[in-house]
Protein backbone atom coordinates (compact mmCIF):
# COMPACT_ATOMS: atom_id res chain seq x y z
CA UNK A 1 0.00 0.00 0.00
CA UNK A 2 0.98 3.46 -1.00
CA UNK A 3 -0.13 7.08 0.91
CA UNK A 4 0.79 8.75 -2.64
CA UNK A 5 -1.33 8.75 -5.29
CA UNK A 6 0.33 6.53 -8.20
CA UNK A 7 -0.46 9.27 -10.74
CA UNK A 8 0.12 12.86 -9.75
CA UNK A 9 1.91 12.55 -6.13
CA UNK A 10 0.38 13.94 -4.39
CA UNK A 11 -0.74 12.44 -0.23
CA UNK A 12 -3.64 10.15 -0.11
CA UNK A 13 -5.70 10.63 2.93
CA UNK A 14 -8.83 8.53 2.29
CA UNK A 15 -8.78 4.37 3.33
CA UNK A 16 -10.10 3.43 -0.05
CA UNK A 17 -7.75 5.82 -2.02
CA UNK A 18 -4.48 4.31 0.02
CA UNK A 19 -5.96 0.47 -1.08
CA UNK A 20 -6.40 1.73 -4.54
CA UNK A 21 -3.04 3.88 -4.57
CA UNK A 22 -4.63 6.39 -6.57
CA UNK A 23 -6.53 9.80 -5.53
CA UNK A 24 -10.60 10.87 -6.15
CA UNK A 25 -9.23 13.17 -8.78
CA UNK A 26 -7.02 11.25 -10.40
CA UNK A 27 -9.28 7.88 -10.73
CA UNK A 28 -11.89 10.17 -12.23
CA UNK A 29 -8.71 11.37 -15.23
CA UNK A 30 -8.48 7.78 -15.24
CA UNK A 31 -11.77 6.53 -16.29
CA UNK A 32 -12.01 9.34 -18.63
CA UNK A 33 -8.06 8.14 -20.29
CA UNK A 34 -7.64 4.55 -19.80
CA UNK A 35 -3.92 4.22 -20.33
CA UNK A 36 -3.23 6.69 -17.63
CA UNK A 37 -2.34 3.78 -15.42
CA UNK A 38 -0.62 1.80 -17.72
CA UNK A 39 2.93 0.93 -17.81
CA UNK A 40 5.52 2.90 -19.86
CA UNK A 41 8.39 0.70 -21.48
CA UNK A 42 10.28 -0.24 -24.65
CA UNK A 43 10.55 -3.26 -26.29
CA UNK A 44 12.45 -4.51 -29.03
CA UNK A 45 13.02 -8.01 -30.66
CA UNK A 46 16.70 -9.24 -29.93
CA UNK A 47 18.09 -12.48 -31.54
CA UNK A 48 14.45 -13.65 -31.54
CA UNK A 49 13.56 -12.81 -28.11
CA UNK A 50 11.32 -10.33 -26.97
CA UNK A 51 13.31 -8.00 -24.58
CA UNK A 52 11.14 -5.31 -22.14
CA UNK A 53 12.37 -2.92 -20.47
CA UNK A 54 10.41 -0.77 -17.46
CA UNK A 55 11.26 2.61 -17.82
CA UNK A 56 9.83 3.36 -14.14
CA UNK A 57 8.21 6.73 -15.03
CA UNK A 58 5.91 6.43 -11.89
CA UNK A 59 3.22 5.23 -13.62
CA UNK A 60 2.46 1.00 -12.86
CA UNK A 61 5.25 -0.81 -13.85
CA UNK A 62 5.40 -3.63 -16.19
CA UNK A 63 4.86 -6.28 -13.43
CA UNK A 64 1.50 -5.17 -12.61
CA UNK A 65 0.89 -4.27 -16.09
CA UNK A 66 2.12 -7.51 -17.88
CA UNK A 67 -0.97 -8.70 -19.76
CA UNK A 68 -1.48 -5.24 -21.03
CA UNK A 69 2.14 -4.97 -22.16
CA UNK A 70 2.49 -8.23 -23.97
CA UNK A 71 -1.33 -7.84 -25.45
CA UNK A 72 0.23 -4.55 -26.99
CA UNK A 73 3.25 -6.16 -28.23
CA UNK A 74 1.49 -8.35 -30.00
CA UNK A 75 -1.31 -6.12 -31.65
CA UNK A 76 1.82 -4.15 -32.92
CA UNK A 77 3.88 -6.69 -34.18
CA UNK A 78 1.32 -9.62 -34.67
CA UNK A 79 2.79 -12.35 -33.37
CA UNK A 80 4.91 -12.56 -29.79
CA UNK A 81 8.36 -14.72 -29.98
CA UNK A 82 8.25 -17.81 -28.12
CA UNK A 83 10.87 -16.35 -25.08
CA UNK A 84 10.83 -12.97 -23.31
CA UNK A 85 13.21 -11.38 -21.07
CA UNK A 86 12.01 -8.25 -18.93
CA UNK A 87 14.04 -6.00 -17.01
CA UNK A 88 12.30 -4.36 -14.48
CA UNK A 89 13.89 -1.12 -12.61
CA UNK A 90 16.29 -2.97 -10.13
CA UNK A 91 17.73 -5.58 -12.59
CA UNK A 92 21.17 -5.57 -14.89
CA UNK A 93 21.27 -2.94 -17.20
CA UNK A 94 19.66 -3.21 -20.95
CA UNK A 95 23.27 -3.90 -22.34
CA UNK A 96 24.08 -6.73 -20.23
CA UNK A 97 21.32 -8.35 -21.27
CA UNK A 98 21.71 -7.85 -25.03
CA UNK A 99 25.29 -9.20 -24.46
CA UNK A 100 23.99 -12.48 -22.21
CA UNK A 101 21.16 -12.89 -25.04
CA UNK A 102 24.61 -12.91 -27.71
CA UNK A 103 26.87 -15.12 -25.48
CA UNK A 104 23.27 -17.89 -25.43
CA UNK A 105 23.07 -17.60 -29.14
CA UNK A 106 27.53 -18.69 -29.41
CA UNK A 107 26.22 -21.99 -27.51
């Protein structure tokens, strides 16, 4: 549970607003812009796996946003890869994953 709102900061003071991490004002943007709450990333195809990374911009991160993300990924690209990797904010940097993804492929 949070006692800032996920979206603009600001203190939550209300029970149902902490549960919900998100404020009156900010649920009501919400309902009105649907991918306010959604997680901001970038993906890319690498050696023929799909590689995510969570760009943490305080909005919900790709862990709680998962389905969304990889429903996305495949309306843009029609069709997913059979393996994905996803970095989320406290993991190894993008490049060390690129170059573990490389050193697989030399097996």
């Amino acid at each position: 549970m949070t006692t800032c709102c996920h979206s603009c900061g600001r203190p939550l003071r209300d029970p149902q607003s902490i549960e919900a991490g998100v404020g009156p004002s900010c649920a009501a943007k919400a309902q009105q812009q649907p991918t306010m709450f959604r997680a901001s990333y970038s993906a890319k195809i690498v050696d023929g796996v799909l590689v995510i990374w969570d760009r943490d911009c305080g909005t919900t991160s790709v862990t709680n946003d998962i389905e969304h993300v990889l429903r996305a990924e495949f309306e843009a690209r029609g069709t997913l890869p059979r393996f994905v990797i996803y970095r989320d904010t406290a993991a190894q940097r993008a490049d060390a994953l690129e170059a573990l993804l490389r050193s697989l492929r030399e097996l």
